[in-house]
C-alpha atoms as a PDB file:
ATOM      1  CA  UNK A   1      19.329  -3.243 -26.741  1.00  0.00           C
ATOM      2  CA  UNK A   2      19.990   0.290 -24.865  1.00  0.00           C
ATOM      3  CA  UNK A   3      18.250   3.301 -25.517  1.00  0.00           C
ATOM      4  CA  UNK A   4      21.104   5.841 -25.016  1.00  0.00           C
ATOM      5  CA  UNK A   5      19.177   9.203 -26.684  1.00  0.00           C
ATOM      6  CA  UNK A   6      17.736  11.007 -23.144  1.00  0.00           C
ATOM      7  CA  UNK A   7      21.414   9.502 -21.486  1.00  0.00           C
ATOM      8  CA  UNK A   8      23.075  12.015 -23.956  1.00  0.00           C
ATOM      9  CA  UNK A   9      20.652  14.894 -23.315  1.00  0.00           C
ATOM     10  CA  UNK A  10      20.500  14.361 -19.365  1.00  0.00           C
ATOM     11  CA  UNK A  11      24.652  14.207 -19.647  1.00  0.00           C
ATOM     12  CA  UNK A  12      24.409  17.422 -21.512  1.00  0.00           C
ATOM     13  CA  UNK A  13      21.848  19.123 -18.750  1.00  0.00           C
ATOM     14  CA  UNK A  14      23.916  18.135 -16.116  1.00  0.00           C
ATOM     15  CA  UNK A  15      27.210  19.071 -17.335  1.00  0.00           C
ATOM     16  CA  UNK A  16      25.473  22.668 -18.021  1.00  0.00           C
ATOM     17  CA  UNK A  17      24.368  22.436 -14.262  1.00  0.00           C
ATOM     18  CA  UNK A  18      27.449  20.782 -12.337  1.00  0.00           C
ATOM     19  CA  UNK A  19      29.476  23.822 -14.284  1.00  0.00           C
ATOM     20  CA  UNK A  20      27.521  26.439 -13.427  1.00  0.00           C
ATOM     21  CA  UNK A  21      27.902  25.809  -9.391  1.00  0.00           C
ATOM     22  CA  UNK A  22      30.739  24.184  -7.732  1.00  0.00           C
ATOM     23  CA  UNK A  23      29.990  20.560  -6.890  1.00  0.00           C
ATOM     24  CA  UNK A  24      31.622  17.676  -4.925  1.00  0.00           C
ATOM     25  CA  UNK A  25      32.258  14.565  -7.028  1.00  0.00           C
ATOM     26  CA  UNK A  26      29.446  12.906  -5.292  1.00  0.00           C
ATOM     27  CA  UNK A  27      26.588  15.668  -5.615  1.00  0.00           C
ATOM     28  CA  UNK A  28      28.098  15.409  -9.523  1.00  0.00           C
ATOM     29  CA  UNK A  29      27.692  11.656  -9.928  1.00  0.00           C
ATOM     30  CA  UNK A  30      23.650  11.727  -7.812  1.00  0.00           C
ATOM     31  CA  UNK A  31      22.690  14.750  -9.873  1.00  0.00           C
ATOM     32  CA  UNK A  32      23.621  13.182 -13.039  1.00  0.00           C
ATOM     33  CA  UNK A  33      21.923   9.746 -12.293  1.00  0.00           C
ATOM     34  CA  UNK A  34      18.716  11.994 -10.804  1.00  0.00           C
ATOM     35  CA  UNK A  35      18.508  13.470 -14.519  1.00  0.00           C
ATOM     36  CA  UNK A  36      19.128   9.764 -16.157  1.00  0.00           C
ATOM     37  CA  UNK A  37      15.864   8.560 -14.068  1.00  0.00           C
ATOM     38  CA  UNK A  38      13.991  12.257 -15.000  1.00  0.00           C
ATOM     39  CA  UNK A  39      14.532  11.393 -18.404  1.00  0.00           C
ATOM     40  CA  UNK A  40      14.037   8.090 -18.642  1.00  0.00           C
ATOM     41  CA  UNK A  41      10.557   8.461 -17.105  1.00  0.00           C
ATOM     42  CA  UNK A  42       9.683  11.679 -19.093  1.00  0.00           C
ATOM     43  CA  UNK A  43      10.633   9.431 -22.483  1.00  0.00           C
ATOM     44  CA  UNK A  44       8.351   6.601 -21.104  1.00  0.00           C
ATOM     45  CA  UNK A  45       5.834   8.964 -19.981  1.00  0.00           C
ATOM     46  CA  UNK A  46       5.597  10.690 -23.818  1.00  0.00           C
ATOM     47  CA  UNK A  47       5.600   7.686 -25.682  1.00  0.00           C
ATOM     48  CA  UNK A  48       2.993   5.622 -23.575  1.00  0.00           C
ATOM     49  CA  UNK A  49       1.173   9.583 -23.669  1.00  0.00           C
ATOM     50  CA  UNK A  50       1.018   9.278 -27.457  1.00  0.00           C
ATOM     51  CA  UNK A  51      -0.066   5.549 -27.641  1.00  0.00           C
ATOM     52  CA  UNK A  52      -2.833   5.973 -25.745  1.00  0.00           C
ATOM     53  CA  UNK A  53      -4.374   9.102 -26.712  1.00  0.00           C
ATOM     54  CA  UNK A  54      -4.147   7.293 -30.375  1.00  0.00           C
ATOM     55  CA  UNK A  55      -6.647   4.936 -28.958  1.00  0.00           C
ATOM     56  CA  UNK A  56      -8.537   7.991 -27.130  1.00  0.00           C
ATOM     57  CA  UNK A  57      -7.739   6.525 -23.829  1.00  0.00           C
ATOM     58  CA  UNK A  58      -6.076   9.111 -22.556  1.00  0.00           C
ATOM     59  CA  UNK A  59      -7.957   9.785 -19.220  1.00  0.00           C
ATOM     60  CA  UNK A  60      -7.415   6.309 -18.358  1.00  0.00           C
ATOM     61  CA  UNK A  61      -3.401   6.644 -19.158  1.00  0.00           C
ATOM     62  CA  UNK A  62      -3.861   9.271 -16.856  1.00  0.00           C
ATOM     63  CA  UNK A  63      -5.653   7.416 -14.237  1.00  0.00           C
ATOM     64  CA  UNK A  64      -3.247   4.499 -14.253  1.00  0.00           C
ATOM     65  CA  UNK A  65      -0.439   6.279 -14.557  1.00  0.00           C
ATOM     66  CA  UNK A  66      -1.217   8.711 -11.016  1.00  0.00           C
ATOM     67  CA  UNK A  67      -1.386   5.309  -9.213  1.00  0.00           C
ATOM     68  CA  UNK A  68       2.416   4.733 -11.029  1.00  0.00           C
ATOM     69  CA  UNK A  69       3.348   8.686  -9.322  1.00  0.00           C
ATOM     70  CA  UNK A  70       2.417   8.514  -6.219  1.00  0.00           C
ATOM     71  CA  UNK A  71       2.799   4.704  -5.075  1.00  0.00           C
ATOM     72  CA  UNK A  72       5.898   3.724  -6.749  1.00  0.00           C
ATOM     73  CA  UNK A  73       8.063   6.378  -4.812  1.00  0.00           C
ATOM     74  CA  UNK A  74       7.279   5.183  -1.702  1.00  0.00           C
ATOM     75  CA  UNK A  75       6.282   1.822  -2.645  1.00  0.00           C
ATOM     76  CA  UNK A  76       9.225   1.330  -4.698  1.00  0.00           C
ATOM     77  CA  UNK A  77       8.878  -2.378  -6.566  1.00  0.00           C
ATOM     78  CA  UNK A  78       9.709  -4.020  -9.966  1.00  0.00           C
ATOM     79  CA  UNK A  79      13.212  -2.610 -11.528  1.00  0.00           C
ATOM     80  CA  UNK A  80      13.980  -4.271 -14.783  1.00  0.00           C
ATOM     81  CA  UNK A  81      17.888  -5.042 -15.937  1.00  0.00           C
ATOM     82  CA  UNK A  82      17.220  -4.132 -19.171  1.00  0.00           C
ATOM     83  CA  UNK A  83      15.665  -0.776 -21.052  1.00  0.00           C
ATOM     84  CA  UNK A  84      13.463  -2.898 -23.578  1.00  0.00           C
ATOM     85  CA  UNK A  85      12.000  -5.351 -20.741  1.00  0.00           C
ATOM     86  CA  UNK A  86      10.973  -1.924 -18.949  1.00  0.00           C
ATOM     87  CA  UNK A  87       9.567  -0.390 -21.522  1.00  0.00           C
ATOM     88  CA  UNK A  88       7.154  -3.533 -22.001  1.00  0.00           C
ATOM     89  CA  UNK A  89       6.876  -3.322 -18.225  1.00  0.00           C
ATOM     90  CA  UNK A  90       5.625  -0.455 -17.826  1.00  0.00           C
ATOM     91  CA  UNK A  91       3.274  -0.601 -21.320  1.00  0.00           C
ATOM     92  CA  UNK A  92       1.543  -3.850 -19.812  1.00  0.00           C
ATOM     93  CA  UNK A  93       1.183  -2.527 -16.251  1.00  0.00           C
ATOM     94  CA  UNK A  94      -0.732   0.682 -18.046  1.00  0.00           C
ATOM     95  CA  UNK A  95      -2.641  -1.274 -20.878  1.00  0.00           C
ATOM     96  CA  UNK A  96      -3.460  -4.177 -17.918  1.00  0.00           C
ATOM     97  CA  UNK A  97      -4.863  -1.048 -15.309  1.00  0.00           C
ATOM     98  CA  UNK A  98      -6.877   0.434 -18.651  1.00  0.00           C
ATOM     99  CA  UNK A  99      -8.205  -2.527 -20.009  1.00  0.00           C
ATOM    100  CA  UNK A 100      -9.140  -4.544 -16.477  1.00  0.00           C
ATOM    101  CA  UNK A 101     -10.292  -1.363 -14.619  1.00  0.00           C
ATOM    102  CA  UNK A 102     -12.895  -0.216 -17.715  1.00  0.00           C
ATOM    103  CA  UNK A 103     -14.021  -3.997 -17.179  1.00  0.00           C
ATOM    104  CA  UNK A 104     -14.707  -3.457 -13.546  1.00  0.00           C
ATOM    105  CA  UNK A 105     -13.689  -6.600 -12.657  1.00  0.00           C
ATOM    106  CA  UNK A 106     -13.470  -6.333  -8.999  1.00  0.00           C
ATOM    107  CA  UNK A 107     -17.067  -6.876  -7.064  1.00  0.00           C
ATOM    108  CA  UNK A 108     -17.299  -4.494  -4.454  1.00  0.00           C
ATOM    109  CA  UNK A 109     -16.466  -7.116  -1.165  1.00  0.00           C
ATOM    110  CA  UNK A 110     -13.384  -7.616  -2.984  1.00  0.00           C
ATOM    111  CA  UNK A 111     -12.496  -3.979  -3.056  1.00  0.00           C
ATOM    112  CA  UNK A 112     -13.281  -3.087   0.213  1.00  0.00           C
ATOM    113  CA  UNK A 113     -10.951  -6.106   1.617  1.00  0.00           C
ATOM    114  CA  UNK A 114      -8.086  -4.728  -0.376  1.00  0.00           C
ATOM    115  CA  UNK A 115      -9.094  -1.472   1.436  1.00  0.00           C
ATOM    116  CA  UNK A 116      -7.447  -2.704   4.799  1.00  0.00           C
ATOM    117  CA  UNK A 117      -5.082  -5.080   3.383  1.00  0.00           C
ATOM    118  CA  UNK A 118      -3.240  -3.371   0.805  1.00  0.00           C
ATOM    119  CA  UNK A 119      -2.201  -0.656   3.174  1.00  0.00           C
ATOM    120  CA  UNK A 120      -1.277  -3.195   5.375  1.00  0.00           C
ATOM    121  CA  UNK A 121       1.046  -5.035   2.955  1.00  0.00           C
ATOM    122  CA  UNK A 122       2.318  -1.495   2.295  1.00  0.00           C
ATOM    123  CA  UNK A 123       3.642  -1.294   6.382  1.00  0.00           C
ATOM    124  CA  UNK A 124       5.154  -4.438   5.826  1.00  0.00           C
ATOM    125  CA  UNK A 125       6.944  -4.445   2.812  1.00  0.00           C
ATOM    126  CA  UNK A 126       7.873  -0.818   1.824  1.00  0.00           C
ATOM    127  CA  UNK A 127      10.261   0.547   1.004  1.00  0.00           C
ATOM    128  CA  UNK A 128      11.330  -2.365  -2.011  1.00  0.00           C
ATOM    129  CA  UNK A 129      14.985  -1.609  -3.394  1.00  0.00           C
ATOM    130  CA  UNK A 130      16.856  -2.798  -5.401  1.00  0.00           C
ATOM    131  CA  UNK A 131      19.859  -2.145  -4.003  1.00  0.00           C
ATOM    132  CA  UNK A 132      20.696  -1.029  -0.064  1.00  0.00           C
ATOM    133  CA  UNK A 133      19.696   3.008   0.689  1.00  0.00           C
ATOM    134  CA  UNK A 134      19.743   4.518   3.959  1.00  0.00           C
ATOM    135  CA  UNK A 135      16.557   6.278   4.260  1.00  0.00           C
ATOM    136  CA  UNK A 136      13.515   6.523   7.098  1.00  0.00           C
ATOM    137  CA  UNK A 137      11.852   3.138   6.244  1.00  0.00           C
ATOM    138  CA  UNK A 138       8.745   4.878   8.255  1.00  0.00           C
ATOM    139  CA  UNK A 139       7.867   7.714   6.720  1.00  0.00           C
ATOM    140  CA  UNK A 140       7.763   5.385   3.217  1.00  0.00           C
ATOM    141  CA  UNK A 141       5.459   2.896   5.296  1.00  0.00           C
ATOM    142  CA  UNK A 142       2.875   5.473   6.171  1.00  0.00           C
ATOM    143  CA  UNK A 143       3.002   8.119   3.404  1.00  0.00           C
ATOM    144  CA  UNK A 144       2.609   4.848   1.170  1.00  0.00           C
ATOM    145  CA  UNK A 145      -0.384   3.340   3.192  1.00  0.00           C
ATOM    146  CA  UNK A 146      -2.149   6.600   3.241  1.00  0.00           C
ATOM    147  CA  UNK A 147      -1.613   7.036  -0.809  1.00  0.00           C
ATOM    148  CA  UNK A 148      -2.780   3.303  -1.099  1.00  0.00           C
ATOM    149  CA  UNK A 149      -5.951   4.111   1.173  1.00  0.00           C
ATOM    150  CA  UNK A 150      -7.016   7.617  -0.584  1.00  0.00           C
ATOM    151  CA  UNK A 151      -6.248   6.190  -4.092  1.00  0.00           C
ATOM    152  CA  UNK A 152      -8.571   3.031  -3.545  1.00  0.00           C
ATOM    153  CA  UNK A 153     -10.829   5.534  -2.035  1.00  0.00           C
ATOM    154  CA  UNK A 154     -11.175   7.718  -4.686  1.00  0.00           C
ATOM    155  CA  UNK A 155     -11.379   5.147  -7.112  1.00  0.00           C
ATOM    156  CA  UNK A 156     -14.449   3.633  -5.446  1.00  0.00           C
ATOM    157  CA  UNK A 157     -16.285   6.601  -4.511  1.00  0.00           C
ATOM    158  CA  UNK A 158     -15.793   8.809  -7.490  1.00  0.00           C
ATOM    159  CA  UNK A 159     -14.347   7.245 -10.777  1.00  0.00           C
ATOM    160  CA  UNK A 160     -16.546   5.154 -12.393  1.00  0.00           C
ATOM    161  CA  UNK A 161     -13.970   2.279 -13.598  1.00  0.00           C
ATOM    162  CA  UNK A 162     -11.751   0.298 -11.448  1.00  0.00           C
ATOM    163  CA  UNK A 163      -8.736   1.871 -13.057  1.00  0.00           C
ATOM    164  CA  UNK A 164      -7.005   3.301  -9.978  1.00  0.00           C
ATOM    165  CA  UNK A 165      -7.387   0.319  -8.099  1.00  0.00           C
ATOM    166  CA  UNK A 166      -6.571  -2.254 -10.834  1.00  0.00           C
ATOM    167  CA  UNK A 167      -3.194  -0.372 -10.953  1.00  0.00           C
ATOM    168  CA  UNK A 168      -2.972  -0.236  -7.355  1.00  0.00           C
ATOM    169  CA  UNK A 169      -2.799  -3.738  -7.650  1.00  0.00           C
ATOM    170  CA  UNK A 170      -0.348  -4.550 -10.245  1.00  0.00           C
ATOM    171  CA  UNK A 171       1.784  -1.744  -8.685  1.00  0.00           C
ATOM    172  CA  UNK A 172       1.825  -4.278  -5.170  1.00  0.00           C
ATOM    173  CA  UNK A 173       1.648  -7.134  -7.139  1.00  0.00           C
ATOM    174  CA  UNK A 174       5.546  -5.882  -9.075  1.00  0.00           C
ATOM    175  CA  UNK A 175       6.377  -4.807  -5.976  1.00  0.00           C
ATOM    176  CA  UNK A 176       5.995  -8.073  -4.050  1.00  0.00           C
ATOM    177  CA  UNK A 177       7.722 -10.006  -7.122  1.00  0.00           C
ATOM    178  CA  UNK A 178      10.943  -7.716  -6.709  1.00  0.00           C
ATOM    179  CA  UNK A 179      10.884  -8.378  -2.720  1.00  0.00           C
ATOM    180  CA  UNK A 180      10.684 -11.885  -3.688  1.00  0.00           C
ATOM    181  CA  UNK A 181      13.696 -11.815  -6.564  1.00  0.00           C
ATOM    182  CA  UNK A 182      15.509  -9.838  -3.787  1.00  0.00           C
ATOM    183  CA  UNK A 183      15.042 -12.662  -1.169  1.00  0.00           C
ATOM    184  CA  UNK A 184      16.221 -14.986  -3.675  1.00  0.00           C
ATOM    185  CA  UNK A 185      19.032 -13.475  -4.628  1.00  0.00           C
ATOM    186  CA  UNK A 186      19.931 -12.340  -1.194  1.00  0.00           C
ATOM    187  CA  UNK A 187      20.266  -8.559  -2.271  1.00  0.00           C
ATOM    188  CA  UNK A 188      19.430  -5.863   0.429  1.00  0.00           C
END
């Protein structure tokens, strides 16, 4: 099952854009498929938005999902082949970060170990693709292990539940599962 709606409407914004300017047929095709991922994670963003603020959880959407912004970038990780199985993806990763971190499941010698090892796993793995990009490998590695360090950080230090870090997690945890599929499959 494809959800074609925000296709249509990023289509329609970027034929109003590539017409207004002159643009080769590759700045054409990236701009289009920049608008496609826009509005495929503004859709996802509304809809999860609405679901939890119905269960007046919307501070911890919002928790969970900053982890999703910042480390996911640079991280990169878990693409799924199919629009449903992402949707549910990306519902479970948020209601698994809400529902674990209000627990506060993590005792605090646990969190302080992934202190130094997540950014760690970050300099070894990052940048996880999909698919082969030329890009400064690097800057992802650092910029990421920094993010992974000052969200852990904050989370222990100044929020009260373990929702930053319990999506740090799954975020590494998706992340590592697509490096493996990739090894498997021999992509990259």
């Amino acid at each position: 099952m494809e959800i074609t709606f925000y296709r249509k409407l990023a289509d329609r914004v970027a034929e109003s854009v590539i017409n207004s300017h002159e643009y080769s047929e590759s700045e054409a095709k990236r701009i289009r498929y920049g608008l496609v991922c826009i509005f495929s994670d503004l859709y996802k963003f509304i809809l999860m938005f609405v679901c939890f603020s119905l269960f007046s959880a919307t501070r911890e959407f919002l928790l969970a999902f900053l982890a999703v912004l910042l480390l996911r970038p640079v991280l990169g990780g878990y693409h799924a082949k199919s629009e449903v199985t992402c949707i549910f993806v990306s519902f479970a990763t948020m209601l698994a970060s809400v529902v674990a971190g209000k627990s506060n499941l993590l005792p605090s010698y646990l969190q302080i170990a992934l202190l130094f090892l997540l950014p760690l796993v970050c300099i070894l793995i990052a940048p996880v693709r999909t698919r082969k990009v030329i890009e400064k490998k690097l800057k992802y590695k650092i910029l990421g292990a920094l993010l992974t360090t000052a969200l852990l950080l904050l989370d222990y230090f100044l929020i009260q539940d373990q929702i930053l870090q319990v999506s740090v997690i799954i975020i590494y945890f998706l992340s590592i599962y697509q490096l493996i599929k990739n090894k498997k499959h021999q992509r990259i």
